[in-house]
C-alpha atoms as a PDB file:
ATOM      1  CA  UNK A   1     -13.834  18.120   5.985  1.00  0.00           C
ATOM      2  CA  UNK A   2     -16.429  17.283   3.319  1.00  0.00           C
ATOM      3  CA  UNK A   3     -16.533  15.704   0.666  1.00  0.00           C
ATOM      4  CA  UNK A   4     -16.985  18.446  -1.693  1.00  0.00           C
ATOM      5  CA  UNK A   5     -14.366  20.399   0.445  1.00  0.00           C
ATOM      6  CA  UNK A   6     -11.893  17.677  -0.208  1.00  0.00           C
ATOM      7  CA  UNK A   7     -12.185  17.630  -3.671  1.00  0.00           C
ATOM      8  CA  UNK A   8     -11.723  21.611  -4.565  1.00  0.00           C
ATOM      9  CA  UNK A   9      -8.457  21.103  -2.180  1.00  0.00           C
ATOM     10  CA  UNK A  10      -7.409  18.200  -4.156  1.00  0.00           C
ATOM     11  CA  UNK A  11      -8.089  20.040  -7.107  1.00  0.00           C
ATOM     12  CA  UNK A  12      -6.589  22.895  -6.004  1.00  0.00           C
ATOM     13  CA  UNK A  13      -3.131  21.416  -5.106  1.00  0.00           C
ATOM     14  CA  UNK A  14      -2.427  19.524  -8.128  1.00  0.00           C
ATOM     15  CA  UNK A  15      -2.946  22.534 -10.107  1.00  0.00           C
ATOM     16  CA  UNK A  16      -0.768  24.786  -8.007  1.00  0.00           C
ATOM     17  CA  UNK A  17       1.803  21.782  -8.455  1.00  0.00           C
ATOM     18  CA  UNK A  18       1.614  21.791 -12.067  1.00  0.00           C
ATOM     19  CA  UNK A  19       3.129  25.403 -12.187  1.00  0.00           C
ATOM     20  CA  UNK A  20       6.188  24.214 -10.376  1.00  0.00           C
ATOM     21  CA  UNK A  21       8.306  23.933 -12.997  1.00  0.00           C
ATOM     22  CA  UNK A  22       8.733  27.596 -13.175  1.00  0.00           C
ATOM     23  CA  UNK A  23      10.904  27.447  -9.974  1.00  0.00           C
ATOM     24  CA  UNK A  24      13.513  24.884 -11.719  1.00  0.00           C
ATOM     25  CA  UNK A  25      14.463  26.777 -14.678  1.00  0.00           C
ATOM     26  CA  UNK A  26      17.857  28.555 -15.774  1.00  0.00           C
ATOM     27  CA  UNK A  27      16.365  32.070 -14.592  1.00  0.00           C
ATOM     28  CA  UNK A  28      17.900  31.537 -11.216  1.00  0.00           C
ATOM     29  CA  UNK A  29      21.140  32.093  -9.980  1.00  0.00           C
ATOM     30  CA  UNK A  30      22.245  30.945  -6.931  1.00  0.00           C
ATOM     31  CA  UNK A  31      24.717  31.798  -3.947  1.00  0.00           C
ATOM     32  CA  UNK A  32      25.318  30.094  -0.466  1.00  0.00           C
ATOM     33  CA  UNK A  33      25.072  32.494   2.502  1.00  0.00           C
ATOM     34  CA  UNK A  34      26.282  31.361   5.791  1.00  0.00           C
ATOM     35  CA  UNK A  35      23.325  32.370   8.339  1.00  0.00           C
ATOM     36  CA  UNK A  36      21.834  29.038   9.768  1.00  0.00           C
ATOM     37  CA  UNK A  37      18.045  28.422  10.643  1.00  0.00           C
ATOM     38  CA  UNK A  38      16.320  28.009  13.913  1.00  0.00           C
ATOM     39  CA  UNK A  39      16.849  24.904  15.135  1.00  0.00           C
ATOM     40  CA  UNK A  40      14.105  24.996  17.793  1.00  0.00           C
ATOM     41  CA  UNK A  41      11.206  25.001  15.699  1.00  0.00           C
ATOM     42  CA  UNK A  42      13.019  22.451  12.483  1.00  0.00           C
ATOM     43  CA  UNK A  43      11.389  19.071  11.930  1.00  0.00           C
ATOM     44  CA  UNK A  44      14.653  16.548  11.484  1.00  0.00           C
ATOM     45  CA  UNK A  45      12.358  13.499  10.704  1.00  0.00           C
ATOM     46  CA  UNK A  46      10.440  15.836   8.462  1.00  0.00           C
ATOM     47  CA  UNK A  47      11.697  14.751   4.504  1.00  0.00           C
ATOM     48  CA  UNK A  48      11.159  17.115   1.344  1.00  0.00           C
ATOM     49  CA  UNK A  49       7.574  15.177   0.695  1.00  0.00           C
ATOM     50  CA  UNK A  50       6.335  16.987   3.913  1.00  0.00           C
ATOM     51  CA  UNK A  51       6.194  19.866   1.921  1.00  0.00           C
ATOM     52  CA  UNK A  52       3.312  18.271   0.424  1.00  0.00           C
ATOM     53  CA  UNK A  53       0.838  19.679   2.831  1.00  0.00           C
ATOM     54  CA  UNK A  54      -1.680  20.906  -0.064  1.00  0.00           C
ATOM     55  CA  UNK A  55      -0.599  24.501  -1.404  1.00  0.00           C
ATOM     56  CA  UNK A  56      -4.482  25.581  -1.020  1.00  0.00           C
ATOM     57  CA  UNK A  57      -3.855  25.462   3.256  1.00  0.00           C
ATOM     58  CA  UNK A  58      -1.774  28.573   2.687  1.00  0.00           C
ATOM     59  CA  UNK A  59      -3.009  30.475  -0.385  1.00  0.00           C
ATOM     60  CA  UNK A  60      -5.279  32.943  -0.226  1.00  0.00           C
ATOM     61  CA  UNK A  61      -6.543  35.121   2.700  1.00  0.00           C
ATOM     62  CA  UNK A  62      -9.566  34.283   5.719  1.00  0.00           C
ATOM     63  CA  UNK A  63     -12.580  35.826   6.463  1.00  0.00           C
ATOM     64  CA  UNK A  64     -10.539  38.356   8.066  1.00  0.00           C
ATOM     65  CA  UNK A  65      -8.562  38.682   5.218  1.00  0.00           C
ATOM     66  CA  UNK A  66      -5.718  37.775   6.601  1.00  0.00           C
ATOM     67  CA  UNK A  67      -3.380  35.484   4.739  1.00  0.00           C
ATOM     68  CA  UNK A  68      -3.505  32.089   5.088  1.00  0.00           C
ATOM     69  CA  UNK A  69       0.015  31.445   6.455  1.00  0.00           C
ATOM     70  CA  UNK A  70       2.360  28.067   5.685  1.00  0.00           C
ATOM     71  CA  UNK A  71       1.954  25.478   8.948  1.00  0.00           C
ATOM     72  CA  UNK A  72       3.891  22.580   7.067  1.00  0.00           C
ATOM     73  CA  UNK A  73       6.642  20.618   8.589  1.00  0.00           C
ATOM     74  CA  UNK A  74      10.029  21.408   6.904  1.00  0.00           C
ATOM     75  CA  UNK A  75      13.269  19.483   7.416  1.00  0.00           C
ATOM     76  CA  UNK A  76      16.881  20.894   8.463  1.00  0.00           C
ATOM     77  CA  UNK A  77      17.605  20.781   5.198  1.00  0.00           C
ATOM     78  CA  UNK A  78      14.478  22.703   3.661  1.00  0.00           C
ATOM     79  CA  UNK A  79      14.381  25.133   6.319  1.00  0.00           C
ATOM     80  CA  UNK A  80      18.672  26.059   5.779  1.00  0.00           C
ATOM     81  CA  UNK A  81      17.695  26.347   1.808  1.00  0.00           C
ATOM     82  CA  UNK A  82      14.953  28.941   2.610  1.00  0.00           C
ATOM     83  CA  UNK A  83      17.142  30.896   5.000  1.00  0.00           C
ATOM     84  CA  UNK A  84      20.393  30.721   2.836  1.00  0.00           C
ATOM     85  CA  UNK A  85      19.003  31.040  -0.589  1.00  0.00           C
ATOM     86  CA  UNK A  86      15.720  33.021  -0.051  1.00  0.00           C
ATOM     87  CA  UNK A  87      16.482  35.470   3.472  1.00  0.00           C
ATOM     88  CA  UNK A  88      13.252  32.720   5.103  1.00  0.00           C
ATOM     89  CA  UNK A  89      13.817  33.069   8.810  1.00  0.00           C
ATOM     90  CA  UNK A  90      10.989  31.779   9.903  1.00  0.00           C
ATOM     91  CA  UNK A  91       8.787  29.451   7.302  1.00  0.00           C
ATOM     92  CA  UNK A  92       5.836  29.998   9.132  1.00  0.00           C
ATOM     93  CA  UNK A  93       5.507  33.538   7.433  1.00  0.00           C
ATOM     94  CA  UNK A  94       5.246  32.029   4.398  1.00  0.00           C
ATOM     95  CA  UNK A  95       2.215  32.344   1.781  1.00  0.00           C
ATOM     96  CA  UNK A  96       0.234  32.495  -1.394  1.00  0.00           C
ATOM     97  CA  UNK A  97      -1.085  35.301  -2.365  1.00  0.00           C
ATOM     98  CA  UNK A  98      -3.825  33.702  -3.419  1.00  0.00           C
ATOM     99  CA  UNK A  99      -5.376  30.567  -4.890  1.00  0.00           C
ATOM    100  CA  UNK A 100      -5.144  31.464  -8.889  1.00  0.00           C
ATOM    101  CA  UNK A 101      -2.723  30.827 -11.203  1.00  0.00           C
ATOM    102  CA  UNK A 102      -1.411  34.255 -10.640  1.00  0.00           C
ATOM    103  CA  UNK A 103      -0.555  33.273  -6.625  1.00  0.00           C
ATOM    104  CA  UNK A 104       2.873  33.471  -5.817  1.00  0.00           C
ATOM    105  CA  UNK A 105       4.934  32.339  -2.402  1.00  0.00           C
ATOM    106  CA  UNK A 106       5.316  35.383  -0.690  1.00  0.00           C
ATOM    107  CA  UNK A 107       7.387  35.740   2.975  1.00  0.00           C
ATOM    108  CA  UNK A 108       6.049  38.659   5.681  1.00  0.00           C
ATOM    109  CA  UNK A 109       8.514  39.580   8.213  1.00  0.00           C
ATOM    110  CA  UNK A 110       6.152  40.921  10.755  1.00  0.00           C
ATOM    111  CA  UNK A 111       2.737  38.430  10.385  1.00  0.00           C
ATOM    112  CA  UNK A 112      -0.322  40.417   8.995  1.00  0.00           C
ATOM    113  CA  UNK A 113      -3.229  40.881  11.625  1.00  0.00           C
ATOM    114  CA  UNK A 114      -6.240  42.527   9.693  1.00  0.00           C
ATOM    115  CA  UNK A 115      -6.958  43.415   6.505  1.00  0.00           C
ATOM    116  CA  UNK A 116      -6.437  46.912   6.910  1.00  0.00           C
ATOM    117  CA  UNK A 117      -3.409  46.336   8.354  1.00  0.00           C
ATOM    118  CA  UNK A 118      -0.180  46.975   6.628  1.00  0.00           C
ATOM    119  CA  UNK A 119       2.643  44.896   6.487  1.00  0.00           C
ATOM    120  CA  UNK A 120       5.692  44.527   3.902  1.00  0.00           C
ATOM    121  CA  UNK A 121       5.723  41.685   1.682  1.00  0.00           C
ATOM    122  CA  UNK A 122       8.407  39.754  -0.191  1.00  0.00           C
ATOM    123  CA  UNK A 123       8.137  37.599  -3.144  1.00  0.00           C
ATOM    124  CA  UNK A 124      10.170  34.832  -2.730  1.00  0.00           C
ATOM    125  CA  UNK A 125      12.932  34.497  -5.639  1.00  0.00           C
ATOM    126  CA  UNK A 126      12.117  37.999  -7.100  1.00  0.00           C
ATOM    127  CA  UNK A 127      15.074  39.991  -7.568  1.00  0.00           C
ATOM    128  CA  UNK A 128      16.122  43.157  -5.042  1.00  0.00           C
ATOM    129  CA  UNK A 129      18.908  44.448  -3.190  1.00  0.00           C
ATOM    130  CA  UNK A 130      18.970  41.787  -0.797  1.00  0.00           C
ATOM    131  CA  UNK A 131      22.950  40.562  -0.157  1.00  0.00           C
ATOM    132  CA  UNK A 132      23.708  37.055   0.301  1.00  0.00           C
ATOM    133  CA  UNK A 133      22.769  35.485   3.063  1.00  0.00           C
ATOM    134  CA  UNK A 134      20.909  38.810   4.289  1.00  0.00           C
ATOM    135  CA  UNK A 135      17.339  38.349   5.596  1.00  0.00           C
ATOM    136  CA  UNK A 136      14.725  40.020   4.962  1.00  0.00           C
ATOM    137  CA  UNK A 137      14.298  41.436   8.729  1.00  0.00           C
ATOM    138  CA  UNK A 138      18.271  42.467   8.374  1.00  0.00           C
ATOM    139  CA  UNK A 139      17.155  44.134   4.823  1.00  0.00           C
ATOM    140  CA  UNK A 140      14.014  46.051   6.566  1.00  0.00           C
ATOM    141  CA  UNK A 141      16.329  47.579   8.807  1.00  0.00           C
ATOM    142  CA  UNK A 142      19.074  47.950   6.570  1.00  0.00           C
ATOM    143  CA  UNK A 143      16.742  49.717   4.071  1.00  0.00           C
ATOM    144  CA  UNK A 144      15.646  52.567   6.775  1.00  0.00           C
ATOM    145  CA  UNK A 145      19.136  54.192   6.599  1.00  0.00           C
ATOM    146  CA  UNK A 146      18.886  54.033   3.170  1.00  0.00           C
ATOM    147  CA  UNK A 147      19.995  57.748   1.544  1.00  0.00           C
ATOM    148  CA  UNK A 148      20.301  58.697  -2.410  1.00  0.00           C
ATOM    149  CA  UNK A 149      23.946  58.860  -1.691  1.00  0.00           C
ATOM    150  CA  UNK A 150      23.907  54.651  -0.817  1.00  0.00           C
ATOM    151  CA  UNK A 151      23.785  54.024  -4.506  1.00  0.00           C
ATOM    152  CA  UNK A 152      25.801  55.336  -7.556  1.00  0.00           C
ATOM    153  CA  UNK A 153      23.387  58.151  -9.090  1.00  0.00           C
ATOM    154  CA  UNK A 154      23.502  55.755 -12.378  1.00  0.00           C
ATOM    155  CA  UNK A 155      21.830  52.934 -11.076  1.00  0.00           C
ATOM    156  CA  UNK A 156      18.808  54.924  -9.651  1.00  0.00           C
ATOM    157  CA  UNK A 157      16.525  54.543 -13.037  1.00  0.00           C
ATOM    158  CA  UNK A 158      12.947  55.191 -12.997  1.00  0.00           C
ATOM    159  CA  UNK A 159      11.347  55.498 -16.570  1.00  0.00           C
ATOM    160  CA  UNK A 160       7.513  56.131 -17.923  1.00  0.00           C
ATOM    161  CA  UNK A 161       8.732  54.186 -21.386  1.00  0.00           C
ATOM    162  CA  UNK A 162       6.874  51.421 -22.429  1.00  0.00           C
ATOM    163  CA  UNK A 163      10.407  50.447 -24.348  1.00  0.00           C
ATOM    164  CA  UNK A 164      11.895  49.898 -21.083  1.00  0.00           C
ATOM    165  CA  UNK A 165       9.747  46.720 -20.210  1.00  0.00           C
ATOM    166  CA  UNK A 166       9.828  43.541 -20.869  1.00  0.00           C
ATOM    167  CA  UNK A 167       9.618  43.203 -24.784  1.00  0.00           C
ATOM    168  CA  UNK A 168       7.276  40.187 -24.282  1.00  0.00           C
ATOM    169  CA  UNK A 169       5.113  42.702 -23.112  1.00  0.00           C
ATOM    170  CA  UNK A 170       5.523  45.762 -24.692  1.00  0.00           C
ATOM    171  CA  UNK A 171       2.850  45.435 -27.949  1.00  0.00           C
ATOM    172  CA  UNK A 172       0.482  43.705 -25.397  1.00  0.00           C
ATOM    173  CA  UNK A 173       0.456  47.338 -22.863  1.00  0.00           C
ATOM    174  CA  UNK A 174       0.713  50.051 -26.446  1.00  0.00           C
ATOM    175  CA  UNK A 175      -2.622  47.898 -27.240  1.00  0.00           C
ATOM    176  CA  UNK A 176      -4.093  48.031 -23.718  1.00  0.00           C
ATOM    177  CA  UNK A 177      -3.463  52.397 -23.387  1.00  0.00           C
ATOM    178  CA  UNK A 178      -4.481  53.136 -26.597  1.00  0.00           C
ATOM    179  CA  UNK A 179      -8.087  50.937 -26.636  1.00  0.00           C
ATOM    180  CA  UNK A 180      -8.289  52.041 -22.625  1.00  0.00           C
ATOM    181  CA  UNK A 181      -8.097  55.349 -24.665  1.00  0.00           C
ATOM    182  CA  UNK A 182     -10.676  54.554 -27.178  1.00  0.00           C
ATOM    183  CA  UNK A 183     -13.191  53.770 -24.366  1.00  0.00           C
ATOM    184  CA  UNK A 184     -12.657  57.179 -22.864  1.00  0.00           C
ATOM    185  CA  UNK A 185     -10.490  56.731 -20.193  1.00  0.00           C
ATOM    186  CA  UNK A 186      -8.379  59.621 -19.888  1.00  0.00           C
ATOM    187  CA  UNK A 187      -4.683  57.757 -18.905  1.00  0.00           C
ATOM    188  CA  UNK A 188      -1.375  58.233 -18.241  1.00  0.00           C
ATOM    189  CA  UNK A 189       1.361  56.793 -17.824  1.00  0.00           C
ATOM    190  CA  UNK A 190       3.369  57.703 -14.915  1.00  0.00           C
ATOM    191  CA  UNK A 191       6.153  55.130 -14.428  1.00  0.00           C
ATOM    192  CA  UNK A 192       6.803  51.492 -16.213  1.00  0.00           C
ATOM    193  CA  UNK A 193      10.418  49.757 -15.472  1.00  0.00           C
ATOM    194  CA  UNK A 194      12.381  50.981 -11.936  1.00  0.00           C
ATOM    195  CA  UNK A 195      15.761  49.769 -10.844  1.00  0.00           C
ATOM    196  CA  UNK A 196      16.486  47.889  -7.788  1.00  0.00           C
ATOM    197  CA  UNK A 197      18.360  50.743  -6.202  1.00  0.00           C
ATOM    198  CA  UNK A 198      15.319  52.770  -7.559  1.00  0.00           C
ATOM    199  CA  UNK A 199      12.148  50.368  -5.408  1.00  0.00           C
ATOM    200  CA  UNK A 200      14.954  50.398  -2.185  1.00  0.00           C
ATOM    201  CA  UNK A 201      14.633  54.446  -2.168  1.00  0.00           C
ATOM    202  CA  UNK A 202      10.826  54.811  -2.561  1.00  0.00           C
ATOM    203  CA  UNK A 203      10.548  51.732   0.107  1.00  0.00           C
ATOM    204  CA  UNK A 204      12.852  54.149   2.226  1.00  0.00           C
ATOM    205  CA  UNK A 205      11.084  57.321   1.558  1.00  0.00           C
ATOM    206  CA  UNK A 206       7.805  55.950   3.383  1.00  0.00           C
ATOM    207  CA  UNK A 207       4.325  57.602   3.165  1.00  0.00           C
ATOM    208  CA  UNK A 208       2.474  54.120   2.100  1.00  0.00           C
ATOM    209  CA  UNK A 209       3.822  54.511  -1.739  1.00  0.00           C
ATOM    210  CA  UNK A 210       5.530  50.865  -1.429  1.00  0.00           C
ATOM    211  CA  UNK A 211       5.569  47.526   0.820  1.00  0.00           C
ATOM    212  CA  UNK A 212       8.316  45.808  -1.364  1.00  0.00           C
ATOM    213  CA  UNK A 213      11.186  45.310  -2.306  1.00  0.00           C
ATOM    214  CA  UNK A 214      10.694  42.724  -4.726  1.00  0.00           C
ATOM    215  CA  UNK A 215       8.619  44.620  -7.806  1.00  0.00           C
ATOM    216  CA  UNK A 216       7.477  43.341 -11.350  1.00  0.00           C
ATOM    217  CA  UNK A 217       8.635  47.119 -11.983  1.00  0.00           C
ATOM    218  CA  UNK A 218      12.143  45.640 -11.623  1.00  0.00           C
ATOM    219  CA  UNK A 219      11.290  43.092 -14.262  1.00  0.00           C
ATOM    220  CA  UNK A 220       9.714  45.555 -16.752  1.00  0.00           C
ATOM    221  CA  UNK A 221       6.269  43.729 -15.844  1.00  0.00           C
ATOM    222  CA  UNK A 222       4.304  47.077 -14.330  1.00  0.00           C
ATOM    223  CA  UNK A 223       3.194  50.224 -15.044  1.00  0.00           C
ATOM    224  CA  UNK A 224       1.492  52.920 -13.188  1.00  0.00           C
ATOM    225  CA  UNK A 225      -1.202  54.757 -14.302  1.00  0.00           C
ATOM    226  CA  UNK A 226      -2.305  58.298 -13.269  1.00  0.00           C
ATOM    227  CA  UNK A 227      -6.429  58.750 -14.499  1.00  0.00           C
ATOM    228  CA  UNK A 228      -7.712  62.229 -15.369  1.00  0.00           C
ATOM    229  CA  UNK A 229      -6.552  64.614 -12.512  1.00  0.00           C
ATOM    230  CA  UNK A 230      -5.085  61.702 -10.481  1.00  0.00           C
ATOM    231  CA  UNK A 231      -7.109  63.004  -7.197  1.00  0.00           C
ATOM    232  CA  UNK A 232      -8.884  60.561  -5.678  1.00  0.00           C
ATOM    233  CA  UNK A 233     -10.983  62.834  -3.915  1.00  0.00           C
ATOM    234  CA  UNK A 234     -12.090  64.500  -6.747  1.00  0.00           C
ATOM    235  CA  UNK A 235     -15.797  62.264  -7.199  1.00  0.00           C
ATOM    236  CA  UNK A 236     -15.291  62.344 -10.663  1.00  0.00           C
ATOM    237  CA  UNK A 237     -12.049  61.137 -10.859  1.00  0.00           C
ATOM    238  CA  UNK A 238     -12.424  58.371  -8.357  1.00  0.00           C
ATOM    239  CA  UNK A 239     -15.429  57.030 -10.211  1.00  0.00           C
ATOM    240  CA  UNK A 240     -13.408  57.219 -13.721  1.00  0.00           C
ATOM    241  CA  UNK A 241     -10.661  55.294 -12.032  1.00  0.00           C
ATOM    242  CA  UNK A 242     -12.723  52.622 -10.482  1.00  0.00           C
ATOM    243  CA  UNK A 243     -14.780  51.984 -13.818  1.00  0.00           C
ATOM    244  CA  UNK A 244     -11.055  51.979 -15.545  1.00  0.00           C
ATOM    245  CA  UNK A 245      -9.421  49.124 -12.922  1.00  0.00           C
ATOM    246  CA  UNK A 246     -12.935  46.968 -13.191  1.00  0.00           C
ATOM    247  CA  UNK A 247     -12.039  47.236 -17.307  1.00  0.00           C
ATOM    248  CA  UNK A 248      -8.963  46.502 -17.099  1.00  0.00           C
ATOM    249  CA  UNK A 249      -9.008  43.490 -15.330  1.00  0.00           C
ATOM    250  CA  UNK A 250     -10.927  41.808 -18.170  1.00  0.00           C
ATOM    251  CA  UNK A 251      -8.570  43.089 -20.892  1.00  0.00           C
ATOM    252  CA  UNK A 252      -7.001  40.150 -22.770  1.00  0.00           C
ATOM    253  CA  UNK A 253      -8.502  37.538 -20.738  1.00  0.00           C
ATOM    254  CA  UNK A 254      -7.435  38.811 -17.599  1.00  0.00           C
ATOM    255  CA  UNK A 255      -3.782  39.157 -18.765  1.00  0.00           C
ATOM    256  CA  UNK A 256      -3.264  42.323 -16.263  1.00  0.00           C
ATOM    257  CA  UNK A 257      -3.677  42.247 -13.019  1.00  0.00           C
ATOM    258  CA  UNK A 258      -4.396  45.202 -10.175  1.00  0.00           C
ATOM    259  CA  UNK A 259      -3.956  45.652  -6.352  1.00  0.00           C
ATOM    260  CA  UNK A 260      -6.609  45.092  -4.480  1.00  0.00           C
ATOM    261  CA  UNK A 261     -10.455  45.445  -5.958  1.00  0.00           C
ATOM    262  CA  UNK A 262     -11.517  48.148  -8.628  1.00  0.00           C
ATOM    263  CA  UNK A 263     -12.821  50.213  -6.014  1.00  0.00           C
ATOM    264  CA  UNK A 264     -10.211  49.943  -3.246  1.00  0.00           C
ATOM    265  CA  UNK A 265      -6.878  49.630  -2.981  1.00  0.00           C
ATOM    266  CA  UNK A 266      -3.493  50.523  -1.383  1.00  0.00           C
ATOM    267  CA  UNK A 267      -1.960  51.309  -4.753  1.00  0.00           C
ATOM    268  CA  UNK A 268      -4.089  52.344  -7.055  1.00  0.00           C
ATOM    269  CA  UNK A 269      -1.924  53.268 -10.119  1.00  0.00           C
ATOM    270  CA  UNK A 270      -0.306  49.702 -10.257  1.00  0.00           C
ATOM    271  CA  UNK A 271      -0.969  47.772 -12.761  1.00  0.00           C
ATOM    272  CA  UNK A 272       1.299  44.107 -13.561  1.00  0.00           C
ATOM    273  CA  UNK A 273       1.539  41.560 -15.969  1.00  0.00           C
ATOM    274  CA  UNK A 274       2.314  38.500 -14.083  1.00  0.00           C
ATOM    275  CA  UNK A 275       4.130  35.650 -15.986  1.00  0.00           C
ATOM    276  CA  UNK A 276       4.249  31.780 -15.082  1.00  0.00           C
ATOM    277  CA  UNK A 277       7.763  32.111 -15.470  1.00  0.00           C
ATOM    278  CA  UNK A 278       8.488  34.664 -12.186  1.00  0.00           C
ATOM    279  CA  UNK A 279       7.898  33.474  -8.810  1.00  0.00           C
ATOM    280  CA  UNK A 280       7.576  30.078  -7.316  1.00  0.00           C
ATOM    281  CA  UNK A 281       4.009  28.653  -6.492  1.00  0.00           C
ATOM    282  CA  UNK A 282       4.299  26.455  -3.462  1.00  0.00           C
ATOM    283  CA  UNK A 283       7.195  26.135  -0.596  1.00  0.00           C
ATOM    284  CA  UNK A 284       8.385  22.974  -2.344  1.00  0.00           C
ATOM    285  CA  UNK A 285       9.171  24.470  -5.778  1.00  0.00           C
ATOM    286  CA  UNK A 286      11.424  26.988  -3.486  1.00  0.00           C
ATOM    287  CA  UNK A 287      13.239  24.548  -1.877  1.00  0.00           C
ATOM    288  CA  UNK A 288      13.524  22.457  -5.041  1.00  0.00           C
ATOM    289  CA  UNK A 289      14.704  25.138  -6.588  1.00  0.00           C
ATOM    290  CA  UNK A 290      16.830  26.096  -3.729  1.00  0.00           C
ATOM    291  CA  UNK A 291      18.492  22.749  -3.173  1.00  0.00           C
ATOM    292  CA  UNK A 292      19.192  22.721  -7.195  1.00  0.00           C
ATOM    293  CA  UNK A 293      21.400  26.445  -7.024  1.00  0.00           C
ATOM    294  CA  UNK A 294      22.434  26.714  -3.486  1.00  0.00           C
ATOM    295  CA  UNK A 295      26.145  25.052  -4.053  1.00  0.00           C
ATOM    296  CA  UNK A 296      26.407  27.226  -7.568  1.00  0.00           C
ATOM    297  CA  UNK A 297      28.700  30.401  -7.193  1.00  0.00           C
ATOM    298  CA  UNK A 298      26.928  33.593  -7.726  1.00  0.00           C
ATOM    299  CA  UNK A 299      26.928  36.977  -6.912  1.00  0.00           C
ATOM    300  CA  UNK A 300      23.151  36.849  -6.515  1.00  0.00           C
ATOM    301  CA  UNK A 301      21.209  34.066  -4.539  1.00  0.00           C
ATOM    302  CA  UNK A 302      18.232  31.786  -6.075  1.00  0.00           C
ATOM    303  CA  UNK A 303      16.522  34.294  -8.334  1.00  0.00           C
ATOM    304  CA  UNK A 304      14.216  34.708 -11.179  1.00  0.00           C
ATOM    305  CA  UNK A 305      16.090  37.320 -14.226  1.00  0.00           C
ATOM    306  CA  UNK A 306      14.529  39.826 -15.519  1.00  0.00           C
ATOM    307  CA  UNK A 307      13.901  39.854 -19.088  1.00  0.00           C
ATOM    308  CA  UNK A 308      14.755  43.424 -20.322  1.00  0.00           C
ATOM    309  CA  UNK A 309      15.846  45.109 -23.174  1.00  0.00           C
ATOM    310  CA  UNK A 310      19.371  47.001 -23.368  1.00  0.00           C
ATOM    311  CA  UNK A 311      18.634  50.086 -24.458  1.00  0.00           C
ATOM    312  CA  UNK A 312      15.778  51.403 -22.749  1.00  0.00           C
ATOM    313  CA  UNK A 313      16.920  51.261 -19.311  1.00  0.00           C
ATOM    314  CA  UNK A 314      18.431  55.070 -19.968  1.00  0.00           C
ATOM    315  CA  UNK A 315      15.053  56.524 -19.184  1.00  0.00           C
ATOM    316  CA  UNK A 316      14.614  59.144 -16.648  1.00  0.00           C
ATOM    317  CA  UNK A 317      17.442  59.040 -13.911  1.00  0.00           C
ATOM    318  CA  UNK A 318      15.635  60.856 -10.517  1.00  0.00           C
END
C-alpha cells in the first residue's frame, strides 16, 4: 500500500469511528433470540478489537461496483450478537454503503455480483417486521407469502403528509418543495411516512418498487416525489427529473440524499434525510451495541426508534 493510500485509510477509519456513538444510545431496544451462529467459519481467538480491521476495507463499492464486503475476523461472541440481535447469518455479507458520513452497515442475504444486479439490502438496526431471532434469509422467504390479510387493515398506513414525518424534519422538506417549486420544478408529492406492515406488502408485491425492508419511510425520514407527468420516457420529463435530483442533492448542504446518480437510478422518486442518529457505521458499533441490549427484555431486538409524531400517522390507509 502507499503511503498516500495509507493515510486516506487511516483517515478514513477514525472518522467512520467517531460516528459510533450513534449505535450506543437509548434508541435501541433489545431482545435475545435463540438461533446460534456458524461455528465453522467463527474466529474463537478472535477478541472484539479484531473488529478493528479499518471500516474503509468494506465501505463503498469496486470498480465493478460491487460492494466492498466485511472480511474481518469476528469472535463467538461477536458473531452470536449479530445473529441474535441483528438476523447476521453470515458476517461476511456485511457492508457500508459507502465511505461518507451518510454510510451505514448494511447486511445482503444473497452477495451482489454486478452493478446492475439486484439484490435486497438490510440496514442493520433499522426497524421492520423482522421477529426475534428471525434472519433475514427466514424473513425473505417469510415475506413472499405475505397477503393484505397477514396484517390488521389498521396497521397498513401509507401517507403523502409531510405531518406524518419526523418533526425534526418537517420545516426542513415544506422549505425544500416549495423553493424546488420556485425554481420550476413541477413536484409532487406522492408518499412520505409508511408503516412496517405497509414496506413488507410493497416488498411482497414485487415489480422492482422495493429491495427493503428496513426504510427511512418507516422513520418519517423519506419522501417520494412524482416530477411533471412522472413518465420517464417522456424526454421531457426525464430531463426535468434528472436536472431536479442533481438540485436537490445540493439543497441545504447536502442535507437530502437520493438513490443512485441524478441521471440513473433504481428508484427514482426516493428521496431521504439521513440522520447520525439511525444506523450503525462500522461492524463494531453493532456488536457494541449488540452486546450492550442483547440480555434486556424486549419485544423488539437491537433497534434504532423512530421519531414520529402521534397524530399524523392516520393518513391514507391502502
Amino acid at each position: 500500500m502507499s503511503a498516500s493510500r495509507l493515510f486516506l485509510s487511516i483517515t478514513a477509519f477514525v472518522f467512520v469511528l467517531s460516528q459510533n456513538g450513534c449505535g450506543r444510545t437509548s434508541t435501541a431496544r433489545a431482545a435475545k433470540g435463540h438461533a446460534r451462529p456458524n461455528a465453522d467459519t467463527s474466529d474463537s481467538g478472535a477478541g472484539t478489537a479484531d473488529i478493528r480491521t479499518g471500516a474503509l476495507d468494506y465501505s463503498g463499492s469496486d470498480a465493478h461496483g460491487v460492494p466492498h464486503y466485511f472480511v474481518g475476523r469476528l469472535s463467538d461472541e461477536a458473531r452470536t450478537i449479530l445473529r441474535d440481535t441483528y438476523g447476521v447469518t453470515d458476517p461476511s455479507h456485511l457492508y457500508i454503503s459507502d465511505s461518507t458520513r451518510d454510510g451505514l452497515l448494511k447486511y445482503d442475504p444473497k452477495l451482489k455480483p454486478c452493478a446492475t444486479c439486484y439484490v435486497s439490502s438490510y440496514r442493520v438496526g433499522f426497524v421492520s417486521i423482522r421477529r426475534p431471532g428471525e434472519s433475514w434469509d427466514d424473513l425473505e422467504r417469510r415475506t413472499r407469502t405475505l397477503r393484505r390479510s397477514s396484517f390488521p387493515a389498521s396497521s397498513l398506513v401509507s401517507t403523502s403528509a409531510i405531518s406524518a414525518m419526523d418533526p425534526d424534519v418537517q420545516d426542513e422538506v415544506n422549505q425544500m418543495l416549495a423553493a424546488a417549486r420556485r425554481a420550476g420544478f413541477a413536484v409532487h408529492v406522492a408518499s412520505t411516512y409508511r408503516s412496517l406492515e405497509q414496506e413488507a406488502l410493497v416488498m411482497a408485491g414485487g415489480g422492482g418498487r422495493t429491495h427493503t425492508l428496513t426504510s427511512l419511510h418507516s422513520y418519517g425520514r423519506a419522501l417520494d416525489i412524482r416530477i411533471g407527468d412522472g413518465n420517464l420516457g417522456n424526454p421531457a420529463t426525464r430531463r426535468s427529473w434528472i436536472a431536479f435530483r442533481s438540485w436537490v442533492r445540493r439543497f441545504r448542504d447536502d442535507d437530502f440524499r437520493i438513490l443512485g446518480r441524478p441521471d440513473y437510478s433504481w428508484d427514482w422518486p426516493h428521496v431521504e434525510l439521513p440522520s447520525a442518529r439511525i444506523g450503525f457505521r462500522s461492524v463494531e458499533a453493532a456488536v457494541d451495541a449488540g452486546r450492550a441490549c442483547i440480555g434486556k427484555s424486549s419485544a423488539r431486538g437491537c433497534e434504532f426508534l423512530p421519531h414520529l409524531p402521534q397524530s399524523g400517522l392516520n393518513g391514507t390507509r391502502e
